[in-house]
C-alpha atoms as a PDB file:
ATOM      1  CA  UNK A   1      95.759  56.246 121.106  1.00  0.00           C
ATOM      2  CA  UNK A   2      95.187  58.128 117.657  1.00  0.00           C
ATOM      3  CA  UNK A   3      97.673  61.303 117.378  1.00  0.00           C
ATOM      4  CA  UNK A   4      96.297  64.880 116.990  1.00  0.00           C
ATOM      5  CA  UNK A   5      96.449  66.235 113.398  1.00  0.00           C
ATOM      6  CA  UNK A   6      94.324  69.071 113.612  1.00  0.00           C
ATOM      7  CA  UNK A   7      92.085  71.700 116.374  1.00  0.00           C
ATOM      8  CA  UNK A   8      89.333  73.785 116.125  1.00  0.00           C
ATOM      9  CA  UNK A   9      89.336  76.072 118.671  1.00  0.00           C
ATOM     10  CA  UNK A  10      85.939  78.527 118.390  1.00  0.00           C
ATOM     11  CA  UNK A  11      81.942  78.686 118.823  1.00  0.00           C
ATOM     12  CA  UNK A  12      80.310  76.481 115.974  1.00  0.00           C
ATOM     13  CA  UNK A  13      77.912  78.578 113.941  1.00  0.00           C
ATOM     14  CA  UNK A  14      75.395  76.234 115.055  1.00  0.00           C
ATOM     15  CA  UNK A  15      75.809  77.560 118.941  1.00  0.00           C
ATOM     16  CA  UNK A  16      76.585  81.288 117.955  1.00  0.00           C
ATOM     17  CA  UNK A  17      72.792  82.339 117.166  1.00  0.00           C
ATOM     18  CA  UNK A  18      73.740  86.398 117.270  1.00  0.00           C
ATOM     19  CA  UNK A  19      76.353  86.388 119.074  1.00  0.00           C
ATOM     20  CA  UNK A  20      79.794  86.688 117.808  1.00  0.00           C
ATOM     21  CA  UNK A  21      82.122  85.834 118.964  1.00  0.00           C
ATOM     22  CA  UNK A  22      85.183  88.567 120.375  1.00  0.00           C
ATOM     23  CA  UNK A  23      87.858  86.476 119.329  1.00  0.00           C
ATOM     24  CA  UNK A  24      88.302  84.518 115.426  1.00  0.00           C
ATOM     25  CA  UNK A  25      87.935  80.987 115.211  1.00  0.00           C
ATOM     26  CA  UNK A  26      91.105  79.202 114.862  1.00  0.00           C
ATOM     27  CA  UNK A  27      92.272  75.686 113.107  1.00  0.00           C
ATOM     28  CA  UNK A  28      95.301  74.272 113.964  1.00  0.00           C
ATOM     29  CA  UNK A  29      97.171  71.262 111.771  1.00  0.00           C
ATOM     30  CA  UNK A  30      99.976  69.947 113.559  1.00  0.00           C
ATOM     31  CA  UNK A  31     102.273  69.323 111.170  1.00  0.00           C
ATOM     32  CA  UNK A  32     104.963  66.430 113.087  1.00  0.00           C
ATOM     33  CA  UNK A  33     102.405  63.853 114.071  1.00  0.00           C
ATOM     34  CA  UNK A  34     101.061  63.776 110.333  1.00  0.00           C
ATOM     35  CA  UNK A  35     104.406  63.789 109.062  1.00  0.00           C
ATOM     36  CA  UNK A  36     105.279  61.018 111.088  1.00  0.00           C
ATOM     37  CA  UNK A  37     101.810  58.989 110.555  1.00  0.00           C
ATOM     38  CA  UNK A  38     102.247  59.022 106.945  1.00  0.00           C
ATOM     39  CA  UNK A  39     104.220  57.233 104.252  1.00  0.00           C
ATOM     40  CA  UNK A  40     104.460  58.719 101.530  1.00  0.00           C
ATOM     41  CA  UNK A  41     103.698  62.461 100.172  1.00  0.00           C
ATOM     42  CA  UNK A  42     100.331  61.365  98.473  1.00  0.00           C
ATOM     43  CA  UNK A  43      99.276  59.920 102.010  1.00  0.00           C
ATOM     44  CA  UNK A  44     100.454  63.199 103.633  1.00  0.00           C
ATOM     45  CA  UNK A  45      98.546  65.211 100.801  1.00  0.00           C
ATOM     46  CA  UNK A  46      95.168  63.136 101.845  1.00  0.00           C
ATOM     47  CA  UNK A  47      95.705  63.376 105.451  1.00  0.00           C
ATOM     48  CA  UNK A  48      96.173  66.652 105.485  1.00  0.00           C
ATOM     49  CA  UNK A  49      92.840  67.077 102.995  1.00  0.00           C
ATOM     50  CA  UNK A  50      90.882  65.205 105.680  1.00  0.00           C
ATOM     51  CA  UNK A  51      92.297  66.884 108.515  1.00  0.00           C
ATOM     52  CA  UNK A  52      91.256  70.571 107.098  1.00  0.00           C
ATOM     53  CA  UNK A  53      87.925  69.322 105.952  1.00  0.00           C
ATOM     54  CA  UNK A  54      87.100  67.580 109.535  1.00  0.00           C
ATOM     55  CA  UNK A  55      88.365  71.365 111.420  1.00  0.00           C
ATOM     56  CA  UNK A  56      86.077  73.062 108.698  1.00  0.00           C
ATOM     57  CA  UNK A  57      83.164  70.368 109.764  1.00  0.00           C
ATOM     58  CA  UNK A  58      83.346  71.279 113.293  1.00  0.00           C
ATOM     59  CA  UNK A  59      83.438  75.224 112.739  1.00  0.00           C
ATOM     60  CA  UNK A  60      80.167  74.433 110.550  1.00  0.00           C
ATOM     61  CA  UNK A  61      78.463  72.336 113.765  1.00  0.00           C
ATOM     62  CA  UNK A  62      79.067  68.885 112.920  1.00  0.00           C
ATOM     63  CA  UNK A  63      80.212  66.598 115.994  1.00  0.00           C
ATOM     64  CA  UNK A  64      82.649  64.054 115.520  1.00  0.00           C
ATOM     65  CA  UNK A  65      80.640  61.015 115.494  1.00  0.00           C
ATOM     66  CA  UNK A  66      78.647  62.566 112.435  1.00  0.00           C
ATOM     67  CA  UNK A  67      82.057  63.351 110.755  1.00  0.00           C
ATOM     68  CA  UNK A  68      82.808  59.684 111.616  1.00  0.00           C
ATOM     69  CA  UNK A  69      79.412  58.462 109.556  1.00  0.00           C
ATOM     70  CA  UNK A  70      80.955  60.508 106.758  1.00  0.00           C
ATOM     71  CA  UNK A  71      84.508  58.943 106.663  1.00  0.00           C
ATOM     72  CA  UNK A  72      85.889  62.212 108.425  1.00  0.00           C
ATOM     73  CA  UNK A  73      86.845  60.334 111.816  1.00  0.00           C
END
């Protein structure tokens, strides 16, 4: 059981066509579990790198077994 770094909470701009949206999309990065997961600052530093990238993903429409194929699991 993998912990939770990071959320997006929104509508993908893939499903949004013209609508928007009444409230703004938010990413959350939960800060304990990575500090806990990782060993050193450099591994934090990457973590959290891949954590923001793979909440951007989503918010851009990509699912999470394409952000898997692209080493963004």
């Amino acid at each position: 059981d993998e912990a939770l770094y990071g959320l997006y909470d929104g509508v993908p701009l893939t499903e949004r066509g013209g609508y928007v949206p009444p409230l703004p999309d938010v990413i959350t990065i939960f800060q304990n579990p990575l500090q806990d997961g990782c060993r050193s600052l450099e591994q934090l530093k990457d973590e959290v790198r891949k954590t923001v990238m793979h909440e951007l993903a989503h918010y851009f429409g990509f699912s999470d077994i394409e952000l898997q194929d692209l080493g963004l699991g």
